[in-house]
N, C-alpha and C. Protein backbone atom coordinates (compact mmCIF):
# COMPACT_ATOMS: atom_id res chain seq x y z
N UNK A 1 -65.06 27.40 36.55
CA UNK A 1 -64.73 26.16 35.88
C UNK A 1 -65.84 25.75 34.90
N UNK A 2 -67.17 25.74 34.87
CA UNK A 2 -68.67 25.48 34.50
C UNK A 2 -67.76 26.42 33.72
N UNK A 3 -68.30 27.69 33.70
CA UNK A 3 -68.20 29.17 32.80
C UNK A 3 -67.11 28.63 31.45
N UNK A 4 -65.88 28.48 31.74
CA UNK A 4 -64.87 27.48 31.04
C UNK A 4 -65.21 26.50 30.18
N UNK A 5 -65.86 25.90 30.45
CA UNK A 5 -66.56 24.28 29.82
C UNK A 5 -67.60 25.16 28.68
N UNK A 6 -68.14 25.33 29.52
CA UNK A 6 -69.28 26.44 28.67
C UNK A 6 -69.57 26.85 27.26
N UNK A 7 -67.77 27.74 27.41
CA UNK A 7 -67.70 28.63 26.74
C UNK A 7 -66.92 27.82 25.86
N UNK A 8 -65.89 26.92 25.73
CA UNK A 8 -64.96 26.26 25.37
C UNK A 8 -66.02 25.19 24.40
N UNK A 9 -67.06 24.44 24.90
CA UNK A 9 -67.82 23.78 24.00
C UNK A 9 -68.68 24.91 22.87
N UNK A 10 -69.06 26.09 23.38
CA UNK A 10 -69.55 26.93 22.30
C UNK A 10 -68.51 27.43 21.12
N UNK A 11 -67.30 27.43 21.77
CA UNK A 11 -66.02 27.46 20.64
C UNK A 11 -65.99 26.82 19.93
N UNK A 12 -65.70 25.69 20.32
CA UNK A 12 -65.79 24.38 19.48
C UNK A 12 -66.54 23.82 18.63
N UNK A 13 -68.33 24.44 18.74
CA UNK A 13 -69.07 24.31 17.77
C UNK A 13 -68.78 25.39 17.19
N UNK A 14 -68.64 26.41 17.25
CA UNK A 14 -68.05 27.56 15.97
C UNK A 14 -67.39 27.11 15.52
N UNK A 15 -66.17 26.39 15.77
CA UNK A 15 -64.47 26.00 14.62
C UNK A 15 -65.29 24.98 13.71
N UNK A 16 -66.44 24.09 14.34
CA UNK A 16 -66.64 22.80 13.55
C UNK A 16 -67.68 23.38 12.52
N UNK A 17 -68.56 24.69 13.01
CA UNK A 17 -69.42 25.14 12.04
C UNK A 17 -68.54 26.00 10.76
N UNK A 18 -67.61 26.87 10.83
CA UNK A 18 -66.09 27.24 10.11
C UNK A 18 -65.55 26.09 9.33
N UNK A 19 -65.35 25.06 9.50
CA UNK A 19 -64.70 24.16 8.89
C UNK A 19 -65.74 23.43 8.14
N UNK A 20 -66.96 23.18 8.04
CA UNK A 20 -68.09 23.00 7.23
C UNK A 20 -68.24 24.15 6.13
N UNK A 21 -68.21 25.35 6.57
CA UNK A 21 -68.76 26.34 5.71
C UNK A 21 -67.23 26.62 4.52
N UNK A 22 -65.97 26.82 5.01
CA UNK A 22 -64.75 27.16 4.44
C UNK A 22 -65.02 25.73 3.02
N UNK A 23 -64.29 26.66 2.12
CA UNK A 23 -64.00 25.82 0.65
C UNK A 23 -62.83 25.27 0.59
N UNK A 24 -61.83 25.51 1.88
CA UNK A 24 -60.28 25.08 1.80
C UNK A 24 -60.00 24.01 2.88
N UNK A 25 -59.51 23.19 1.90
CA UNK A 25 -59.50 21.73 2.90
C UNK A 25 -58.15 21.98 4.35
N UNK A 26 -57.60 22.64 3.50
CA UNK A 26 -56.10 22.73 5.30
C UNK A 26 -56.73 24.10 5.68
N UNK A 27 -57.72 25.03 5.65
CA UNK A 27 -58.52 25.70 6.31
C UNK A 27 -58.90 25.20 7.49
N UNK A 28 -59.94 23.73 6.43
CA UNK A 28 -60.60 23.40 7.93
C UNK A 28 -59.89 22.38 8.81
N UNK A 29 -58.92 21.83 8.31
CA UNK A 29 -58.24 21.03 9.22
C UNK A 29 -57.50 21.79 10.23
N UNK A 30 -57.29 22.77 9.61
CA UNK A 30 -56.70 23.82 10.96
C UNK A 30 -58.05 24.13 12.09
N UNK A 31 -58.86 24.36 11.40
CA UNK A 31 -60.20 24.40 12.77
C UNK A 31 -60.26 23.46 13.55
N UNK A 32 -60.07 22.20 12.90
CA UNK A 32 -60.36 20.86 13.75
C UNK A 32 -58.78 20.72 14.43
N UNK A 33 -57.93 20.99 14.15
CA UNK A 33 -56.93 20.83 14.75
C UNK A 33 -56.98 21.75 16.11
N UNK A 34 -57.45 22.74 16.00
CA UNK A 34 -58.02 24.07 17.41
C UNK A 34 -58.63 23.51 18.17
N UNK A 35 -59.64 23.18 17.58
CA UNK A 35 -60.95 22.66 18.28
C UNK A 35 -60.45 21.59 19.06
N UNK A 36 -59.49 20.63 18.78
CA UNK A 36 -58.89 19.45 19.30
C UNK A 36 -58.41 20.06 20.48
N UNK A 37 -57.31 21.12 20.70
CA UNK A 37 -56.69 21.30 21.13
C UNK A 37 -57.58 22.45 23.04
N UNK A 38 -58.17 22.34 22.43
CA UNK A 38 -59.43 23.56 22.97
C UNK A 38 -59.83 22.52 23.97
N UNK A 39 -60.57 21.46 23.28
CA UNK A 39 -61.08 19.99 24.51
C UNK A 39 -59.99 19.39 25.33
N UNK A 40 -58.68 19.38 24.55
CA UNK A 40 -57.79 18.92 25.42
C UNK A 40 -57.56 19.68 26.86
N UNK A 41 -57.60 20.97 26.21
CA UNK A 41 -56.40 21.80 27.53
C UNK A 41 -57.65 21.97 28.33
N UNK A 42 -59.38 21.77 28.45
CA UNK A 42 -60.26 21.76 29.67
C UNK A 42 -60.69 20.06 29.79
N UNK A 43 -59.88 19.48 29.32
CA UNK A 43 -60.76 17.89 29.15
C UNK A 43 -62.37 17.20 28.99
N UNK A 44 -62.22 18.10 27.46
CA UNK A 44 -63.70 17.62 27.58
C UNK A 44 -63.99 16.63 26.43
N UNK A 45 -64.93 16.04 26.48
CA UNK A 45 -65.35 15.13 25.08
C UNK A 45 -66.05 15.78 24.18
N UNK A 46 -65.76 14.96 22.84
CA UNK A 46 -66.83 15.62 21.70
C UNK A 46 -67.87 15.17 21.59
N UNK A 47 -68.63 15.37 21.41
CA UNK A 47 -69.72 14.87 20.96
C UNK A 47 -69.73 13.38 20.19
N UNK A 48 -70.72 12.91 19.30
CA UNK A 48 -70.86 11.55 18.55
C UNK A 48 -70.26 12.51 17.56
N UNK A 49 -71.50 13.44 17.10
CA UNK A 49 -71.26 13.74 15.70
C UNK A 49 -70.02 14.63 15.21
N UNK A 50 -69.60 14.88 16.16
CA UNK A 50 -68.50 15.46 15.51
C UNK A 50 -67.14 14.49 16.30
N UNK A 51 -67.45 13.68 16.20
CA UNK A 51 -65.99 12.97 16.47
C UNK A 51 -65.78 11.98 15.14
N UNK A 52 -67.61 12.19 14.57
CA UNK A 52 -67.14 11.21 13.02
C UNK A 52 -67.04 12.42 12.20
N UNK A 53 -66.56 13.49 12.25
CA UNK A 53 -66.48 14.22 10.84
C UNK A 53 -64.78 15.01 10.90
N UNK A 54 -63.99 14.07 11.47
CA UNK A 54 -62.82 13.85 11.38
C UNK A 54 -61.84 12.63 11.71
N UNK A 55 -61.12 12.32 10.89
CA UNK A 55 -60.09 11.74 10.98
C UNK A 55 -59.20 11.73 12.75
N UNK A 56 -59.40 10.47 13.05
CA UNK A 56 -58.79 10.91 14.44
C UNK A 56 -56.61 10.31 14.55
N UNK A 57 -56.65 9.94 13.07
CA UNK A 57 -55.25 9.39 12.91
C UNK A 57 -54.44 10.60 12.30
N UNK A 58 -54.95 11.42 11.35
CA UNK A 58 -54.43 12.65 10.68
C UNK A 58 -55.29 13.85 10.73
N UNK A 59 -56.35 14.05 11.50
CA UNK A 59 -57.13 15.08 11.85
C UNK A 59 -57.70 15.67 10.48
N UNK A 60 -58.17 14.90 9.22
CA UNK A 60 -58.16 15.24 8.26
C UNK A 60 -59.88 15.72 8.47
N UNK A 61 -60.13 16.87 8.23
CA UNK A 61 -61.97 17.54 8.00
C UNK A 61 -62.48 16.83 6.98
N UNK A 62 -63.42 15.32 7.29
CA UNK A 62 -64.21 14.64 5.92
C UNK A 62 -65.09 15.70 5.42
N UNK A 63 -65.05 15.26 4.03
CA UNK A 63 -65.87 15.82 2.87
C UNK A 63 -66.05 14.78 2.31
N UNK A 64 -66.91 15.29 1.51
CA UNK A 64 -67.78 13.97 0.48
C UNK A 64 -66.82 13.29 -0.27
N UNK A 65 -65.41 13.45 -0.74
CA UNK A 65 -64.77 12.92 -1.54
C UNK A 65 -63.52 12.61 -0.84
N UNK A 66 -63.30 12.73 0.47
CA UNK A 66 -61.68 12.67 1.08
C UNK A 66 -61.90 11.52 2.18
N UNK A 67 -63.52 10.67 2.77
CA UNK A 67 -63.23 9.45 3.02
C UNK A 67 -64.74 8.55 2.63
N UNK A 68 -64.71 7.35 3.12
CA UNK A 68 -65.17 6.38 2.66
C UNK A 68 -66.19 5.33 3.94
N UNK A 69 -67.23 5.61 3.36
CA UNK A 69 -68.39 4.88 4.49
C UNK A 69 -68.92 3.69 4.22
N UNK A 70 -68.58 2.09 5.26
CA UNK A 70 -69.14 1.22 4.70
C UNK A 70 -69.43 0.39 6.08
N UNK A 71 -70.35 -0.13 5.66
CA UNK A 71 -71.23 -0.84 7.27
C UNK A 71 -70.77 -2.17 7.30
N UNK A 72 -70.08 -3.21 8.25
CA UNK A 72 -69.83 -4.78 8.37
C UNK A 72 -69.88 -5.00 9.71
N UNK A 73 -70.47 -6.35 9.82
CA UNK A 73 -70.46 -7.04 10.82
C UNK A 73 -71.11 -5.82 12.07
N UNK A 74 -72.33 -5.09 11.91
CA UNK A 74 -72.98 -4.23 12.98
C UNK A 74 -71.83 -2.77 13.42
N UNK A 75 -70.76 -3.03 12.23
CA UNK A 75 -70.04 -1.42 12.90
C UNK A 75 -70.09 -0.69 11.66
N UNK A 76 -70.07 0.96 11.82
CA UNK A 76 -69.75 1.51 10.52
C UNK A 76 -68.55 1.79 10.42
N UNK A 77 -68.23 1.52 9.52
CA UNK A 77 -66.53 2.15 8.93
C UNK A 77 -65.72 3.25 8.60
N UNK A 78 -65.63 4.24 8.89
CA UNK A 78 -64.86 5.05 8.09
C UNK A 78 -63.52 4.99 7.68
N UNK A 79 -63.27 5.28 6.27
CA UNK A 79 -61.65 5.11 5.59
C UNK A 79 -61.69 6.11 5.41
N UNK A 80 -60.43 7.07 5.86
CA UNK A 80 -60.15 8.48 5.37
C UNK A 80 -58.99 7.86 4.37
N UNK A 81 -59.19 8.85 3.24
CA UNK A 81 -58.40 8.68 1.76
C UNK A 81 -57.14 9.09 1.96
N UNK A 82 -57.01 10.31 3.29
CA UNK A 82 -55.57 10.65 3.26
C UNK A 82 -54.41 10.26 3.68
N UNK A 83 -54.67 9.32 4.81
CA UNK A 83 -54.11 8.58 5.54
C UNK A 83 -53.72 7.12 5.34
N UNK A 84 -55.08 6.98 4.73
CA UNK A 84 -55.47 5.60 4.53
C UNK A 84 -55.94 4.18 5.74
N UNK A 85 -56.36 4.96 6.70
CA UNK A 85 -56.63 4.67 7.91
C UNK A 85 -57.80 4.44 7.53
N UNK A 86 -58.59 3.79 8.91
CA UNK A 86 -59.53 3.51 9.12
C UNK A 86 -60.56 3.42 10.78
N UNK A 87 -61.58 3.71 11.11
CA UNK A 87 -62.14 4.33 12.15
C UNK A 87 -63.26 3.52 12.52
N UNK A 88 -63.89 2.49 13.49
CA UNK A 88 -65.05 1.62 13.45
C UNK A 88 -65.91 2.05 14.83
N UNK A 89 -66.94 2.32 14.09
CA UNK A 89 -67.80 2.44 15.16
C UNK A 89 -69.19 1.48 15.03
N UNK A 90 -69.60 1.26 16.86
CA UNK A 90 -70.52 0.43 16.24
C UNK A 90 -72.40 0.76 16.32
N UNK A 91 -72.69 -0.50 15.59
CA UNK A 91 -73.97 0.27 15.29
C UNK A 91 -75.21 -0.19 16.10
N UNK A 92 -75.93 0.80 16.51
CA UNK A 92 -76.82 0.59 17.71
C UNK A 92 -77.85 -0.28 17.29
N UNK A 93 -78.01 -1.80 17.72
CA UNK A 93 -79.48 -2.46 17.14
C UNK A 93 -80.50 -2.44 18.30
């Protein structure tokens, strides 16, 4: 079960390191869409940082130009452009 978890989180940083490196945006949304699917079927969590470098309404892979970062009231914001959604997290004082 350990061995499982293991191996399943080392996957998962490969799809998310793949979907950084790839030049094709439904490339990497297909990684993150795996990778999703990978934590589900052993139930595991993601990490911080990679739970902000997707869209959790359309699973869209952010890039510098596909969403939108803005800080209010102690949370940060993310707006993904594709959806038009929005994601708040808050910020540690």
């Amino acid at each position: 079960m350990k061995k499982d978890k293991k191996l399943a989180k080392e996957r998962i940083k490969t799809l998310f390191e793949q979907a950084e490196k790839t030049k094709s945006q439904t490339l990497a949304n297909k990684y993150i869409q795996t990778a999703r699917k990978i934590a589900m079927k052993l139930n595991l969590r993601f990490p911080r940082g990679y739970k902000r470098k997707f869209c959790k309404h359309c699973y869209n892979y952010f890039r510098k130009d596909n969403y939108r970062v803005r800080t209010k009231n102690n949370k940060v914001i993310y707006t993904c452009k594709n959806c038009k959604k929005y994601m708040r997290f808050p910020l540690k004082t």
